[in-house]
Protein backbone atom coordinates (compact mmCIF):
# COMPACT_ATOMS: atom_id res chain seq x y z
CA UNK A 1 44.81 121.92 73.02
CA UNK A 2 47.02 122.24 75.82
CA UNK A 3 48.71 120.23 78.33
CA UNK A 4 49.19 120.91 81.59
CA UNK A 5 50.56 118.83 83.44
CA UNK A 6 48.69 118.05 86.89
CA UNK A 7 49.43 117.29 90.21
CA UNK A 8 49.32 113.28 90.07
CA UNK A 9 51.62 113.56 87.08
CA UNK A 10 54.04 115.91 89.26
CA UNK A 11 54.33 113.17 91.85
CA UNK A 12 54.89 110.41 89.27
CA UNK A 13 57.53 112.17 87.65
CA UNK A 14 59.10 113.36 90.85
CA UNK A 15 58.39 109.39 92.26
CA UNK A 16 60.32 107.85 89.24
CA UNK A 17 63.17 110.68 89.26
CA UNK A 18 63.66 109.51 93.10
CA UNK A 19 63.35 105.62 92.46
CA UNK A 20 66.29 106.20 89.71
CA UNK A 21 68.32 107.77 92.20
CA UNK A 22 67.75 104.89 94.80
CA UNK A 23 68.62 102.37 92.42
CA UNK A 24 71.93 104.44 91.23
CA UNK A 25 73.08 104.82 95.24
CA UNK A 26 72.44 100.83 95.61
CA UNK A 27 74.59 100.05 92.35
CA UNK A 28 77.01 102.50 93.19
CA UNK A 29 77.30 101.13 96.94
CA UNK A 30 77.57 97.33 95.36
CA UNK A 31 80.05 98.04 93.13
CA UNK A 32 83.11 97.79 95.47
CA UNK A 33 81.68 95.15 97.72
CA UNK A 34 83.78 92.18 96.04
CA UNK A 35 86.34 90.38 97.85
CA UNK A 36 89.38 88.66 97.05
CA UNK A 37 88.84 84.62 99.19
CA UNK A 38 92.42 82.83 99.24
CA UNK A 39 92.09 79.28 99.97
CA UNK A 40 95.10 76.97 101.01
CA UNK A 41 96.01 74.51 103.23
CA UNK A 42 96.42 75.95 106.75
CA UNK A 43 92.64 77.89 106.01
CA UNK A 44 91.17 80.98 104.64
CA UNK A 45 92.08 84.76 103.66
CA UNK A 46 89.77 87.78 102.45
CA UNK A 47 91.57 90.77 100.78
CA UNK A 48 89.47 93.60 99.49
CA UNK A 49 89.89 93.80 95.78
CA UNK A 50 89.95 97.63 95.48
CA UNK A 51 93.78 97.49 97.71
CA UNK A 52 96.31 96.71 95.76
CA UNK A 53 98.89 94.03 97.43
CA UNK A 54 100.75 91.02 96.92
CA UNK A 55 100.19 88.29 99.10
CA UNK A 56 102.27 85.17 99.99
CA UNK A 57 100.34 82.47 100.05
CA UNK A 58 101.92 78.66 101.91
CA UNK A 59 101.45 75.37 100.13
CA UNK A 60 103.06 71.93 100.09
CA UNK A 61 105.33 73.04 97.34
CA UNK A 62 105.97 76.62 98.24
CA UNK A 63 104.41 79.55 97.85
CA UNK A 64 102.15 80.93 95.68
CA UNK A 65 102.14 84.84 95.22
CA UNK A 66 99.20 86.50 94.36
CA UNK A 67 98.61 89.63 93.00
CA UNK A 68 95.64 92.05 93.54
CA UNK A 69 95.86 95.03 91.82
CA UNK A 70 93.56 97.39 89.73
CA UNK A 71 90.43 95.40 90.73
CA UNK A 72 91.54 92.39 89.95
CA UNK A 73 93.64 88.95 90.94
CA UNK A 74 96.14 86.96 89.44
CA UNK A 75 98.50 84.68 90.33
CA UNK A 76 102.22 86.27 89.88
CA UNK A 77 104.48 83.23 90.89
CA UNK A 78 103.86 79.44 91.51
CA UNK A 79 106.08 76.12 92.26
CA UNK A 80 103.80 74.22 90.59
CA UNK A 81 105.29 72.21 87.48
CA UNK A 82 102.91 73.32 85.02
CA UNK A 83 101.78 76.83 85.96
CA UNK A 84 98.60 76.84 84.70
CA UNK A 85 97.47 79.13 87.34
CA UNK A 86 99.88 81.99 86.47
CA UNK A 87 98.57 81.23 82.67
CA UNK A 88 94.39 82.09 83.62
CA UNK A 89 95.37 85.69 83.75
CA UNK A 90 93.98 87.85 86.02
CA UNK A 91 89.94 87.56 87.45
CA UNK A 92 87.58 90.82 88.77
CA UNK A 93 84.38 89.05 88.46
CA UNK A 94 82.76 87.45 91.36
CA UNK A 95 82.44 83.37 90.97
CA UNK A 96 85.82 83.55 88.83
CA UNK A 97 88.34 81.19 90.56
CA UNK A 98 92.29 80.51 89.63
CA UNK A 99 92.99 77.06 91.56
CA UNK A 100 96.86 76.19 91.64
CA UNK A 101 95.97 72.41 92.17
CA UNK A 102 99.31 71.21 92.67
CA UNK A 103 99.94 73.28 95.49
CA UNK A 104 96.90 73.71 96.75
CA UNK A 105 96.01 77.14 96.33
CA UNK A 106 92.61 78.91 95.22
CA UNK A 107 91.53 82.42 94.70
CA UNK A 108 88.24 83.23 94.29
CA UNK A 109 86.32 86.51 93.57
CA UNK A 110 83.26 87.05 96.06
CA UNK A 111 80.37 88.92 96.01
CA UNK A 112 77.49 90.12 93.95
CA UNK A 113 77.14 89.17 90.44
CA UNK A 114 75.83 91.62 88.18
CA UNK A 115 71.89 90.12 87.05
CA UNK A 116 71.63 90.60 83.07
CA UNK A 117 67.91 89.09 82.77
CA UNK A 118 65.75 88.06 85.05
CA UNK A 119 63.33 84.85 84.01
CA UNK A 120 60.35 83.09 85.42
């Protein structure tokens, strides 16, 4: 017996082959969406976290540098007593957050979080 494939079965194939490719573009446009949100006293700063830079950030105590580099964000230098913040190492994922307390300083990663199941 043979198969041939027929015309409906052309335009499936060639309808998932397409929906594959949509859903690739959309991941691949996603992917470098997140954003690097500095918090501190005086207000608000958004760094893209695919540029590398250091920023100087103002507190009460000093200031807090922060690193971005490589995709992600960590906090370099602090004049905080403790330095927990320099000790959380660096964050890429969006909803990670470093918070310098003491001087109050926050960086958070923004953005789209990557959905591993879905549940109803």
């Amino acid at each position: 017996m043979k198969h041939i494939l027929r015309f409906g079965d052309i335009i499936a194939i060639a309808l998932v082959i397409a929906l594959l490719a949509l859903s690739l573009v959309i991941v691949a446009k996603g992917a470098g969406s997140s954003l690097v949100s500095i918090s501190f006293k005086d207000g608000e700063s958004l760094y893209s976290l695919s540029e590398d830079r250091t920023v100087n950030v103002p507190g009460p105590l000093g200031f807090t540098v922060v690193q971005i580099k490589d995709g992600a964000a960590s906090v370099l230098e602090s004049p905080c007593p403790n330095h927990t913040c320099m000790l959380d190492g660096a964050i890429s994922e969006p909803g990670a957050v470093i918070a310098c307390l003491p001087n109050r300083v926050m960086v958070t990663i923004t953005g789209q979080r990557e959905v591993d199941v879905v549940s109803h």
